[in-house]
N, C-alpha and C. Protein backbone atom coordinates (compact mmCIF):
# COMPACT_ATOMS: atom_id res chain seq x y z
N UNK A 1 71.21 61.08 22.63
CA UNK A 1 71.19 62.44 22.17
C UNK A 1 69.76 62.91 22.00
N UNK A 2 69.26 64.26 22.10
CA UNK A 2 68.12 64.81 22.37
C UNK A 2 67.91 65.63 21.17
N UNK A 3 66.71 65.31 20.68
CA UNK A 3 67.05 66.01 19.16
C UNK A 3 66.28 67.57 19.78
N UNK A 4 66.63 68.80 19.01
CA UNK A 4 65.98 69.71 19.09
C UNK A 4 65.55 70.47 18.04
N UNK A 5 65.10 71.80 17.74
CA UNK A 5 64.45 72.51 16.56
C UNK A 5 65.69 73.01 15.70
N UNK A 6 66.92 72.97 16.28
CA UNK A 6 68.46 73.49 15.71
C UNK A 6 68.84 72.04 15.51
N UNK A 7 68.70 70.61 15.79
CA UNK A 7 69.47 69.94 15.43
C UNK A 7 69.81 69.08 16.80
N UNK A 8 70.78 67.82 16.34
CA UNK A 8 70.88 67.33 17.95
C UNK A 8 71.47 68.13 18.63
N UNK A 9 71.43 67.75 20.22
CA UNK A 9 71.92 68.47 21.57
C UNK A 9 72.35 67.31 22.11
N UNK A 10 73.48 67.24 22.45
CA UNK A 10 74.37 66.14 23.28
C UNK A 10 73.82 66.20 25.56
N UNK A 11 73.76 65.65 25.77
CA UNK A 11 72.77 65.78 26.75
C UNK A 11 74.34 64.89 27.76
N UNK A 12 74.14 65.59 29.03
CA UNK A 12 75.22 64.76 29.66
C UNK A 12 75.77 66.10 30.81
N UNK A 13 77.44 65.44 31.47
CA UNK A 13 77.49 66.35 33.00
C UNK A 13 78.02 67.77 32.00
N UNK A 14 77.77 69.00 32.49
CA UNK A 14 77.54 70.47 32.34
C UNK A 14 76.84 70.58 31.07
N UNK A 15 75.72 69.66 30.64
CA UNK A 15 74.60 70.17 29.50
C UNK A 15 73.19 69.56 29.79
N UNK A 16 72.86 70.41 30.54
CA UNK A 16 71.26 69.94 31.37
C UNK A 16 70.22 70.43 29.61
N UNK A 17 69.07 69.08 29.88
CA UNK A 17 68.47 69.38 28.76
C UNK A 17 67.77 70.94 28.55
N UNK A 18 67.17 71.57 27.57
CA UNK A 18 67.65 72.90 27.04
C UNK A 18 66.02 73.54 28.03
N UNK A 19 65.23 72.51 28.31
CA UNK A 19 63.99 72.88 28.97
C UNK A 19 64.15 73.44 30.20
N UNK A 20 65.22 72.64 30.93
CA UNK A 20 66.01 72.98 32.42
C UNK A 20 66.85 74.07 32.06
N UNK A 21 67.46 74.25 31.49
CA UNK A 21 68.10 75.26 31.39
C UNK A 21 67.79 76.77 31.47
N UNK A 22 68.75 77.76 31.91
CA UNK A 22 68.18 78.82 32.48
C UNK A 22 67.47 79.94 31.18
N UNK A 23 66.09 80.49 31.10
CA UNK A 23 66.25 81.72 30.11
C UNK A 23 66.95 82.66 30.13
N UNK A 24 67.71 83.59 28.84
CA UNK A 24 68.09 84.90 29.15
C UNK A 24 67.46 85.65 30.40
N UNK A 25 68.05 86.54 31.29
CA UNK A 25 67.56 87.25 31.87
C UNK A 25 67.33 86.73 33.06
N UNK A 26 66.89 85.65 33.29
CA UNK A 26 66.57 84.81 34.16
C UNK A 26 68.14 84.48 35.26
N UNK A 27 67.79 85.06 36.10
CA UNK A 27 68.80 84.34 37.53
C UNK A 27 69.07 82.92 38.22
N UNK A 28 70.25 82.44 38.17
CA UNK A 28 70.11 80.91 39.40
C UNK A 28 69.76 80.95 40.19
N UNK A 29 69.88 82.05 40.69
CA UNK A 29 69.46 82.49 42.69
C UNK A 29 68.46 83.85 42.82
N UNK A 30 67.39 83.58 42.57
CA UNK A 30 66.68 84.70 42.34
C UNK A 30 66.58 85.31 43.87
N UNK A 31 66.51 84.46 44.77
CA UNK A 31 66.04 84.99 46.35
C UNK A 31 67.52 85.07 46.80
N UNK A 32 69.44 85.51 45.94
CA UNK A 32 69.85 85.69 46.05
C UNK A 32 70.12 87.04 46.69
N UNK A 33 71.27 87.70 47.00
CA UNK A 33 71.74 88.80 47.85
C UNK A 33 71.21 90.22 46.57
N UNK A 34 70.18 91.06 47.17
CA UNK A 34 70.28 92.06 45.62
C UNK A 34 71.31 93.12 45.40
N UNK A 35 71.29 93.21 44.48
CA UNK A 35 72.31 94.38 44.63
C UNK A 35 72.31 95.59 45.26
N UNK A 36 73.65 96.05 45.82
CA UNK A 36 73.41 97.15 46.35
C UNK A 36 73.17 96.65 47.86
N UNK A 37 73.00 95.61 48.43
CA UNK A 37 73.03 95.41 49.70
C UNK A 37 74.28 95.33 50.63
N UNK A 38 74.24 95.78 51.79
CA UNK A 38 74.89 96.47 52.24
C UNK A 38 75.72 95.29 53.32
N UNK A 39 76.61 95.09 53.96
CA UNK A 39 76.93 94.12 55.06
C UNK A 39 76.64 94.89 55.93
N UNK A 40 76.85 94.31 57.24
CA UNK A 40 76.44 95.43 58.54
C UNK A 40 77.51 96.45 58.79
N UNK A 41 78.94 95.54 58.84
CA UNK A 41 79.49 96.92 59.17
C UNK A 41 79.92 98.11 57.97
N UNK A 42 79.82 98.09 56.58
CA UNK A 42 79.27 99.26 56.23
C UNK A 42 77.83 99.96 56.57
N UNK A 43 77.11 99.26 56.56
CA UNK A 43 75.26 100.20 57.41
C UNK A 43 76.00 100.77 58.79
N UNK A 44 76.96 100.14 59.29
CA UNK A 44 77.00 100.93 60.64
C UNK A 44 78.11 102.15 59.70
N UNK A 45 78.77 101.99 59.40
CA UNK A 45 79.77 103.06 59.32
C UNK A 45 78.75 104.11 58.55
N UNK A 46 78.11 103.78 57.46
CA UNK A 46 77.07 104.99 57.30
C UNK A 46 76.16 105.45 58.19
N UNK A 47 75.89 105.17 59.22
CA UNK A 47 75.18 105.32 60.26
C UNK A 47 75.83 106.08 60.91
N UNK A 48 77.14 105.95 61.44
CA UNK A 48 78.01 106.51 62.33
C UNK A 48 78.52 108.01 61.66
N UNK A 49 78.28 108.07 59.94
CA UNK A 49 78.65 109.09 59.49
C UNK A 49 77.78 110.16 59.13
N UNK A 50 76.41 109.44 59.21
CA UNK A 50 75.33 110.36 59.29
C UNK A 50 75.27 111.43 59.88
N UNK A 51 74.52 112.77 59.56
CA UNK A 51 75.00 114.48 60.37
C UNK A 51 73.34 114.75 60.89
N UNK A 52 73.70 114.71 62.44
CA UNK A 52 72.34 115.10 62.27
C UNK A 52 72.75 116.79 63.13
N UNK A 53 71.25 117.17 63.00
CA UNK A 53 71.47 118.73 63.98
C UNK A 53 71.36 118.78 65.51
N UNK A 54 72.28 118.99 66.10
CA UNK A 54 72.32 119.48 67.62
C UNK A 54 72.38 120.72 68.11
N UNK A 55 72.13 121.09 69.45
CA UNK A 55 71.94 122.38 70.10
C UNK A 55 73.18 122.21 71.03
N UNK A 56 74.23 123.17 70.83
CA UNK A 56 75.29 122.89 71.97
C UNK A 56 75.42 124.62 71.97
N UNK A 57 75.42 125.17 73.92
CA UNK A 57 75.50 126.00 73.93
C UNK A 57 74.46 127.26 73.67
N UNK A 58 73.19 126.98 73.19
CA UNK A 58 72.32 127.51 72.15
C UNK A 58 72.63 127.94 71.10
N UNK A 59 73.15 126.94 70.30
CA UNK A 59 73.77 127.00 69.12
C UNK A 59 73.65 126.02 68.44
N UNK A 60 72.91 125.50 67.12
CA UNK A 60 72.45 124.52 66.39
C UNK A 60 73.47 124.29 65.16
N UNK A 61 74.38 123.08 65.43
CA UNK A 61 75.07 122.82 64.55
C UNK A 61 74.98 121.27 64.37
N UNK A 62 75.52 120.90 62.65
CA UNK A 62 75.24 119.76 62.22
C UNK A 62 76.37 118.67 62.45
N UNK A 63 76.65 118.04 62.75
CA UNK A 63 77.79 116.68 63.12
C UNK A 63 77.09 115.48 62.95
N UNK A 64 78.34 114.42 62.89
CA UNK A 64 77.99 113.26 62.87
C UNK A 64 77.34 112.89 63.85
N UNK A 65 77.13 111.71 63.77
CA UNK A 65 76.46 110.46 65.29
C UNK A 65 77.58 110.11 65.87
N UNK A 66 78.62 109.97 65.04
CA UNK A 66 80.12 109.47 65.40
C UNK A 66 80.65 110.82 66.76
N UNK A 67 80.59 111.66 66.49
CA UNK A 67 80.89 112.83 67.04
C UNK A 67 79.50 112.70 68.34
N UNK A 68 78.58 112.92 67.53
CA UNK A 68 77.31 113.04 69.22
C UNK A 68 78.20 111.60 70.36
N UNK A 69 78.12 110.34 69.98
CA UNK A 69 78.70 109.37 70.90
C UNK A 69 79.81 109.81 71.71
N UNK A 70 80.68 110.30 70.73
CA UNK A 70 82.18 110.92 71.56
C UNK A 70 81.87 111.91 72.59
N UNK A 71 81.23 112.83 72.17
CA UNK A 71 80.03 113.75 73.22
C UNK A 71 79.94 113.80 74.34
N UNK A 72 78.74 112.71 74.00
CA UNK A 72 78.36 111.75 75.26
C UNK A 72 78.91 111.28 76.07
N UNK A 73 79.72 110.51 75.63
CA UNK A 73 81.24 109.48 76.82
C UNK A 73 81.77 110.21 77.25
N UNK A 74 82.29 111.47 76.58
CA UNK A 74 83.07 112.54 77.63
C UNK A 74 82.35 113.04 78.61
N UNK A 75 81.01 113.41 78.00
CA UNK A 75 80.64 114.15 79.34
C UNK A 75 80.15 113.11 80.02
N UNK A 76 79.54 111.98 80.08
CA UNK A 76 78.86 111.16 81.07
C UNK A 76 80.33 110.64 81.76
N UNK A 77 81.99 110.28 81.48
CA UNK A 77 82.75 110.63 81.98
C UNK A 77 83.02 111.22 82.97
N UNK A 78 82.97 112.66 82.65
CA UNK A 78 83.25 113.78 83.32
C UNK A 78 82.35 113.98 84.88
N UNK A 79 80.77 113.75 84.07
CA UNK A 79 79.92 113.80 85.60
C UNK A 79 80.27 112.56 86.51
N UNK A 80 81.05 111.67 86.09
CA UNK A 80 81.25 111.05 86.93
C UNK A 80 81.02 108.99 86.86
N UNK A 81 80.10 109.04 85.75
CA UNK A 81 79.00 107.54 85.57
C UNK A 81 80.62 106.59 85.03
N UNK A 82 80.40 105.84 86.46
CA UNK A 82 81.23 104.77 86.49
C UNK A 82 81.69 103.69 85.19
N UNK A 83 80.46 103.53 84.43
CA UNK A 83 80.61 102.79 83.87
C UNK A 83 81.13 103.29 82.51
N UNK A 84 81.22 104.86 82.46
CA UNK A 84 82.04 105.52 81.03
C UNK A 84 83.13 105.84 81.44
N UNK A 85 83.64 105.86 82.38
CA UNK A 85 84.97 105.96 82.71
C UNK A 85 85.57 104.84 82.24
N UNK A 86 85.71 103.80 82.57
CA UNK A 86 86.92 102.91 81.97
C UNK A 86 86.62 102.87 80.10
N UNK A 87 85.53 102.93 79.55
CA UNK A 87 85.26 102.80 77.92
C UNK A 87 85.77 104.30 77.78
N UNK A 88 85.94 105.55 78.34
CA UNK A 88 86.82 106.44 77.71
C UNK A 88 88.42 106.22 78.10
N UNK A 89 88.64 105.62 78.85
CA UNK A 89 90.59 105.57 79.26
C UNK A 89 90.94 104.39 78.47
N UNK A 90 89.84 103.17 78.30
CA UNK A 90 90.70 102.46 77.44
C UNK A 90 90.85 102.80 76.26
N UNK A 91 89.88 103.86 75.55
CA UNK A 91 89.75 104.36 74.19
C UNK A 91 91.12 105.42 74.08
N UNK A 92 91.05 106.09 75.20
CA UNK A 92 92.03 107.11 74.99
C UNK A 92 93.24 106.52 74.97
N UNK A 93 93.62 105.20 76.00
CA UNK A 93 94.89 104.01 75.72
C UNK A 93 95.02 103.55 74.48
N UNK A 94 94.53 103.53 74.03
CA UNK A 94 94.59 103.01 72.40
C UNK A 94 94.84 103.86 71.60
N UNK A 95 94.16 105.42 71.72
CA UNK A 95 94.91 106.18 70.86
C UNK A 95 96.44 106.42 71.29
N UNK A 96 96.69 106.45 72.36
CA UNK A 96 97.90 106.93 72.67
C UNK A 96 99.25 106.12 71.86
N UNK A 97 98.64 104.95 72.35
CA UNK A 97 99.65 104.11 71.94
C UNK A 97 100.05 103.83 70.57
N UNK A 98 99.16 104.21 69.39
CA UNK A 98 99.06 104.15 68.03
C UNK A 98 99.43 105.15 67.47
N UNK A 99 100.68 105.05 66.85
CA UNK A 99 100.76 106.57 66.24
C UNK A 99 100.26 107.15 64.79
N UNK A 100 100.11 108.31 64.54
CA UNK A 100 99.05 108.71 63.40
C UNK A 100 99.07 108.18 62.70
N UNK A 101 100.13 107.80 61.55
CA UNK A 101 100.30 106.96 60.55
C UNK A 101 101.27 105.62 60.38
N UNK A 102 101.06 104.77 61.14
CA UNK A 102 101.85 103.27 61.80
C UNK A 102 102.33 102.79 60.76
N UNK A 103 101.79 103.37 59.19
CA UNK A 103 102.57 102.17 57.98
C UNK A 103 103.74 103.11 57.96
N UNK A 104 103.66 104.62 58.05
CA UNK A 104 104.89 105.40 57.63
C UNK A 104 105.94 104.84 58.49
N UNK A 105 106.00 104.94 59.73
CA UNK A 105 107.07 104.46 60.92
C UNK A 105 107.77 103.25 60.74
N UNK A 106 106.83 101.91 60.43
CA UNK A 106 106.99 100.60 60.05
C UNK A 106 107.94 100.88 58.57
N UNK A 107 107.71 101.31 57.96
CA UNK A 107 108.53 101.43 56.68
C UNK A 107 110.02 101.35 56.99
N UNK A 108 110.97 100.47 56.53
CA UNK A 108 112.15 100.81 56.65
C UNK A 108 113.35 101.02 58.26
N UNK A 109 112.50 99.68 59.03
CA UNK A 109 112.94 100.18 60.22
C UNK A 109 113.69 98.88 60.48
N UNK A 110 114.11 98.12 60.12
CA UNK A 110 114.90 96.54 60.21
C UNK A 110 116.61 97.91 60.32
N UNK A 111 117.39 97.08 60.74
CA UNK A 111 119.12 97.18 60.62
C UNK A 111 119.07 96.84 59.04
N UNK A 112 118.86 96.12 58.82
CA UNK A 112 119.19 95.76 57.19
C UNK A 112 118.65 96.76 55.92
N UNK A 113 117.48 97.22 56.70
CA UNK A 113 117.12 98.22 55.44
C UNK A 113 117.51 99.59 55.80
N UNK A 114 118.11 100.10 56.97
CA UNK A 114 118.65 101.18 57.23
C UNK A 114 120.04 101.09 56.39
N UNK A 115 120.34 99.93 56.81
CA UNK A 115 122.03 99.50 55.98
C UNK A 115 122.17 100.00 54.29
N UNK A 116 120.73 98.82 53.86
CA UNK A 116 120.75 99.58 52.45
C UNK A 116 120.31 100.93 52.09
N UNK A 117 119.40 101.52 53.13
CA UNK A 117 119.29 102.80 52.48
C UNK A 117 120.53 104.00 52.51
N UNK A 118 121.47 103.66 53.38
CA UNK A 118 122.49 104.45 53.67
C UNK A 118 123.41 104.14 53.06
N UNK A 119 123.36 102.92 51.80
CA UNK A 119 124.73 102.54 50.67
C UNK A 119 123.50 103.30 49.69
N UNK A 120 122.70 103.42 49.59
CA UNK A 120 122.20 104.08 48.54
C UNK A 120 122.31 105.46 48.53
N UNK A 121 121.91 105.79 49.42
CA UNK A 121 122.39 107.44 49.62
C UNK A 121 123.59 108.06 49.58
N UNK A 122 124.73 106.98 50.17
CA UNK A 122 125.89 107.15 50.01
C UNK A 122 126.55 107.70 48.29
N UNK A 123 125.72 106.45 47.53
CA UNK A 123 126.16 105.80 45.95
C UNK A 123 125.57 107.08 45.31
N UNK A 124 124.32 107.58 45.52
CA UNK A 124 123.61 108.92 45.23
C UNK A 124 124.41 110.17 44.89
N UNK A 125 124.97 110.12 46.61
CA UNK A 125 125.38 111.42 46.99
C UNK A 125 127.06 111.72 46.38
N UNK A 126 127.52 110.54 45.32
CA UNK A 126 128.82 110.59 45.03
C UNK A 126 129.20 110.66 43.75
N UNK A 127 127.51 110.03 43.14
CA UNK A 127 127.65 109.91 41.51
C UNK A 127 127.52 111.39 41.25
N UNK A 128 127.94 111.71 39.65
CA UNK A 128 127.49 112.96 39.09
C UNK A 128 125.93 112.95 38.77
N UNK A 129 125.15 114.13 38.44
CA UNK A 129 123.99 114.35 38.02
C UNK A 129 123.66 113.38 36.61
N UNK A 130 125.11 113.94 35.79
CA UNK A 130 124.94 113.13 34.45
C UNK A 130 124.94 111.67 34.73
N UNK A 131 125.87 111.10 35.44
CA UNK A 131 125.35 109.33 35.42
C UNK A 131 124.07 109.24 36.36
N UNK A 132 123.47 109.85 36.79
CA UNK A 132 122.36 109.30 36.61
C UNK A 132 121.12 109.04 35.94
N UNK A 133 121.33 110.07 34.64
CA UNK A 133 120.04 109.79 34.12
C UNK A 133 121.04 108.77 33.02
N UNK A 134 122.17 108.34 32.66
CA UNK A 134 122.34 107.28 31.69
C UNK A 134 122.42 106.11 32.15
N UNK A 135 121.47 105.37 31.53
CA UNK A 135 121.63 103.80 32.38
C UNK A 135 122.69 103.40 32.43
N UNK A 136 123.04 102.41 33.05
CA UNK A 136 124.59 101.77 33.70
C UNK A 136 124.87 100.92 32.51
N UNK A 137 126.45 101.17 32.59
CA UNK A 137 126.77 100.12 31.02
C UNK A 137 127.10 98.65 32.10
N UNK A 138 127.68 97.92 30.90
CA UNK A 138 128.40 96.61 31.65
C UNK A 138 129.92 97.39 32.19
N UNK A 139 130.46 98.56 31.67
CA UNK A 139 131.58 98.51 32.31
C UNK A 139 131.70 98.98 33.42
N UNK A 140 130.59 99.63 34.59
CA UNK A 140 130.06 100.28 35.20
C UNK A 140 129.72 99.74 36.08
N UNK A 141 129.16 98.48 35.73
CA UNK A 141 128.49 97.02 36.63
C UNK A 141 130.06 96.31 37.29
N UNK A 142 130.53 95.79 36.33
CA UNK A 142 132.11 95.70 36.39
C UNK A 142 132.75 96.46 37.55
N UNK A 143 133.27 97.61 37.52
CA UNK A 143 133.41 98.80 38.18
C UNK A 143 133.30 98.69 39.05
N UNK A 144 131.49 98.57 39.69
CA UNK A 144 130.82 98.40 40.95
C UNK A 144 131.20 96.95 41.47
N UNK A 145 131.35 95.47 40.96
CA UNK A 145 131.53 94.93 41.53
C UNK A 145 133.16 94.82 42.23
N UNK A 146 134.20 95.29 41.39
CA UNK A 146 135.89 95.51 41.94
C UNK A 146 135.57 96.96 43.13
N UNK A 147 135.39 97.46 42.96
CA UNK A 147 135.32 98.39 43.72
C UNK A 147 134.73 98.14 45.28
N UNK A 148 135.91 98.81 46.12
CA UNK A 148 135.70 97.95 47.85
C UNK A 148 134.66 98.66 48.22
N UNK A 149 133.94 98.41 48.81
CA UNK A 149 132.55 99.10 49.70
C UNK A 149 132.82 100.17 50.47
N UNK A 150 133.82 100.69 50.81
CA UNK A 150 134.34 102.04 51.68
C UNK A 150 134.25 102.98 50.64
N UNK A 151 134.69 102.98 49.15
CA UNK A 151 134.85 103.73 47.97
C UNK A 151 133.56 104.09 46.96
């Protein structure tokens, strides 16, 4: 045991003597990551969202970089440069095929959950207004289980 100015200090595995030990304030990893640093692909996505000013038309308006690129590929496309033609058709293949919001569609599309949503709607569309806002008793539960599934 290691005596100190408070008294002994038990010295051993997770109690490095108090000299080694870190000061307030003081970091383990000082040449660690600082804060506020960025990974790359957020720096690119702020990059890509950056507005700068262009002349289209003789007309000076502000847009992204994201937007100048799209720009670009269309028209270097359009004139013809071989090598933006296939990077705009496969881009435009990809939108096509994806529709706007893919989680909405995916929601609820099995046989089984069409099944249940259509005994629910059914059970909905048959109860009164009043049983539904009173919770279900046991005789009710009861009820529901004798009761044939056509009814």
């Amino acid at each position: 045991m290691a005596k100190t100015a408070n008294g002994p200090y038990e010295l051993g595995f997770g109690k490095p003597p108090q000299s080694a030990q870190f000061k307030p304030g003081q970091s383990g990893n000082p040449a660690g990551r600082p804060r506020g640093a960025k990974n790359f692909a957020t720096a690119i996505e702020q990059e890509l969202d950056a507005r700068v000013t262009v002349t289209e038309n003789g007309r000076r308006r502000r847009i992204s970089k994201r937007e100048v690129i799209a720009k670009h590929l269309v028209n270097k496309a359009a004139g013809g440069d071989l090598k933006a033609i296939p990077l705009l058709l496969n881009e435009a293949r990809a939108r096509e095929g994806n529709p706007a919001n893919p989680v909405a569609e995916a929601v609820l599309d099995t046989p089984e959950d069409q099944k249940v949503l259509e005994n629910v709607l059914r059970r909905l569309q048959s109860s009164s207004p009043e049983s539904l806002l009173s919770p279900p008793t046991a005789e009710d539960a009861g009820a529901e289980a004798i009761r044939p599934a056509g009814k």
